[in-house]
Every structure is written in structure tokens, then in C-alpha cells.
N, C-alpha and C. Protein backbone atom coordinates (compact mmCIF):
# COMPACT_ATOMS: atom_id res chain seq x y z
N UNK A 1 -2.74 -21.77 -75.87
CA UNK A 1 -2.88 -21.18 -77.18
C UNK A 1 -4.27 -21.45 -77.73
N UNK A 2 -4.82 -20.73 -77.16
CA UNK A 2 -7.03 -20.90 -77.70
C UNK A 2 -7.14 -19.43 -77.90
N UNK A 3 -8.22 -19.83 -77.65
CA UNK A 3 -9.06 -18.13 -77.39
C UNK A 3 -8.84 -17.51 -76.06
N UNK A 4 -8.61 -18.12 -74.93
CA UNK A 4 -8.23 -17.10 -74.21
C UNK A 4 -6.83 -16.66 -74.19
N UNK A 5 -5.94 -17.32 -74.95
CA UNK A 5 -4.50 -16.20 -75.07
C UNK A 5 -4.31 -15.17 -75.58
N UNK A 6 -4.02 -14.05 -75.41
CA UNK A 6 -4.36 -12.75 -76.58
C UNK A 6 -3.02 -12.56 -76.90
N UNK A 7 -2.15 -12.99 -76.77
CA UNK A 7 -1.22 -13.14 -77.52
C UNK A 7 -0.98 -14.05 -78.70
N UNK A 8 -2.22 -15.11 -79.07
CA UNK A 8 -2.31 -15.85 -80.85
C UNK A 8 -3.50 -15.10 -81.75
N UNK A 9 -3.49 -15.03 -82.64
CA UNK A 9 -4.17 -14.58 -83.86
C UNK A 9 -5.47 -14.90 -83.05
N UNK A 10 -5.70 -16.34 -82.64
CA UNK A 10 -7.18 -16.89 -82.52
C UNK A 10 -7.68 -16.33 -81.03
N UNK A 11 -6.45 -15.57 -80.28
CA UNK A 11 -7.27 -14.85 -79.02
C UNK A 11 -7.69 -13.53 -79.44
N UNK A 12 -6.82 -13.48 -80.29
CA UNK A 12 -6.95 -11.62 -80.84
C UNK A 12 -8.18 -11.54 -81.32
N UNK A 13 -8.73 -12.41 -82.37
CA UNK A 13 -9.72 -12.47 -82.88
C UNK A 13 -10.99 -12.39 -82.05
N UNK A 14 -10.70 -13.58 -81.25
CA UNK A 14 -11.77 -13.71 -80.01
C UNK A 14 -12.35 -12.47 -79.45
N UNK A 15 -11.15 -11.81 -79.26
CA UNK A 15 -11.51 -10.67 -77.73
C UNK A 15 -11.39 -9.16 -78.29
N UNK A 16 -11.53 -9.29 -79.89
CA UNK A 16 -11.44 -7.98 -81.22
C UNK A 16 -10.54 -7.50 -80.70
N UNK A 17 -9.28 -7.53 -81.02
CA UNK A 17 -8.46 -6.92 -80.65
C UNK A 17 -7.33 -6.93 -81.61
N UNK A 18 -6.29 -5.96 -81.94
CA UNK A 18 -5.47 -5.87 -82.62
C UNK A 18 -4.19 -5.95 -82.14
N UNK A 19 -2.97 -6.10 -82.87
CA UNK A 19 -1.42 -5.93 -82.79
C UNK A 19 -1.02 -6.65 -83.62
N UNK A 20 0.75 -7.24 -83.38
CA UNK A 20 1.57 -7.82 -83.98
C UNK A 20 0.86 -8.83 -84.77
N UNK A 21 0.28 -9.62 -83.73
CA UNK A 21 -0.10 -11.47 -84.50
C UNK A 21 -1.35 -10.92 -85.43
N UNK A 22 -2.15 -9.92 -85.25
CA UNK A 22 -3.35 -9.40 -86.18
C UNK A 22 -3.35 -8.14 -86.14
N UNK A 23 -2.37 -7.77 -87.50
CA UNK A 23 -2.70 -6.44 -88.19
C UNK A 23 -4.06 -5.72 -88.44
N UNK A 24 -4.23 -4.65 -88.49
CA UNK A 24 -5.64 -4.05 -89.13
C UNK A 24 -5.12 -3.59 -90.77
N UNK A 25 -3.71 -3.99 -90.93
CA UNK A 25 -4.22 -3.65 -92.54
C UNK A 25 -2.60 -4.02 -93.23
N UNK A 26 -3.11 -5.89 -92.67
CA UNK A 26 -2.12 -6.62 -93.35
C UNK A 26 -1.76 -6.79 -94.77
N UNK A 27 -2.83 -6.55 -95.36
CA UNK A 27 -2.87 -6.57 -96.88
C UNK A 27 -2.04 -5.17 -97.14
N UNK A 28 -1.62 -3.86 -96.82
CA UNK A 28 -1.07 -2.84 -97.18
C UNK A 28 0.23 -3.77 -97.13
N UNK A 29 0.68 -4.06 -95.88
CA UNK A 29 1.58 -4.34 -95.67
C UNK A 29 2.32 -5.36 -96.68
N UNK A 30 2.01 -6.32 -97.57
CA UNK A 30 2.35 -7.25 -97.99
C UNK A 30 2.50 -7.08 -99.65
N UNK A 31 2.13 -5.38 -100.01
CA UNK A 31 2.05 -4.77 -101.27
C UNK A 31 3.44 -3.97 -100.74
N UNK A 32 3.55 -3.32 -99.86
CA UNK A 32 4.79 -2.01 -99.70
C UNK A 32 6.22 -3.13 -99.61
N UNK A 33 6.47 -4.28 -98.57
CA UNK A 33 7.09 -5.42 -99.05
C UNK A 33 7.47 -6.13 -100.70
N UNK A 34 6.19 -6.09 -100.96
CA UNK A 34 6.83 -6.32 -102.46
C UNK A 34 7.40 -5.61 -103.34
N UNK A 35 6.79 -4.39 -103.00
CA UNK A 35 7.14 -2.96 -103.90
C UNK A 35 8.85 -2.53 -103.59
N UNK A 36 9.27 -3.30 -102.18
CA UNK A 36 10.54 -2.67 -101.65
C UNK A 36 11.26 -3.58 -102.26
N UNK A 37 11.09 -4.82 -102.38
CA UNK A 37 11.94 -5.99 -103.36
C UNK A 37 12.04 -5.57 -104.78
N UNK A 38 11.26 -5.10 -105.39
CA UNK A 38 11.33 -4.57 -106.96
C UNK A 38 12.61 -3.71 -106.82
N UNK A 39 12.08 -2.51 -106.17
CA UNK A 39 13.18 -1.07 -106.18
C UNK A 39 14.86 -1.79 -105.72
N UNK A 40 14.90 -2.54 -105.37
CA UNK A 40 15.99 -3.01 -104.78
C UNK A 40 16.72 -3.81 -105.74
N UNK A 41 16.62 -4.39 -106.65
CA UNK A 41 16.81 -5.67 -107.50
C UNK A 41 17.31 -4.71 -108.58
């Protein structure tokens, strides 16, 4: 689990690369989540 695993955040980073462990647009994600808890309540 370093930089050469590309399966942790810190290989993803390493080797620019994206997916699961590093979103390209985690911050959307963590507004539409909250927005789905409001409507729900």
C-alpha cells in the first residue's frame, strides 16, 4: 500500500490516475448526498 499500488488513493495519485479510491469530482458528490438526506427527512 505505497505508490506503487494503484489500487490506494496514494498510487492513484502517483501514477494520475482516477476511479473508486480517487474521484475526479468528489466534491459534487458529497453536495448531491446531502441534498438526498434533506428531501428524505
Amino acid at each position: 500500500m505505497g505508490k506503487g499500488d494503484k489500487r490506494s488513493t496514494r498510487g492513484k495519485r502517483f501514477s494520475h490516475s482516477y476511479g473508486n479510491m480517487r474521484p475526479q469530482n468528489g466534491d459534487k458528490k458529497k453536495v448531491v448526498a446531502a441534498d438526498k438526506k434533506k428531501s428524505n427527512a
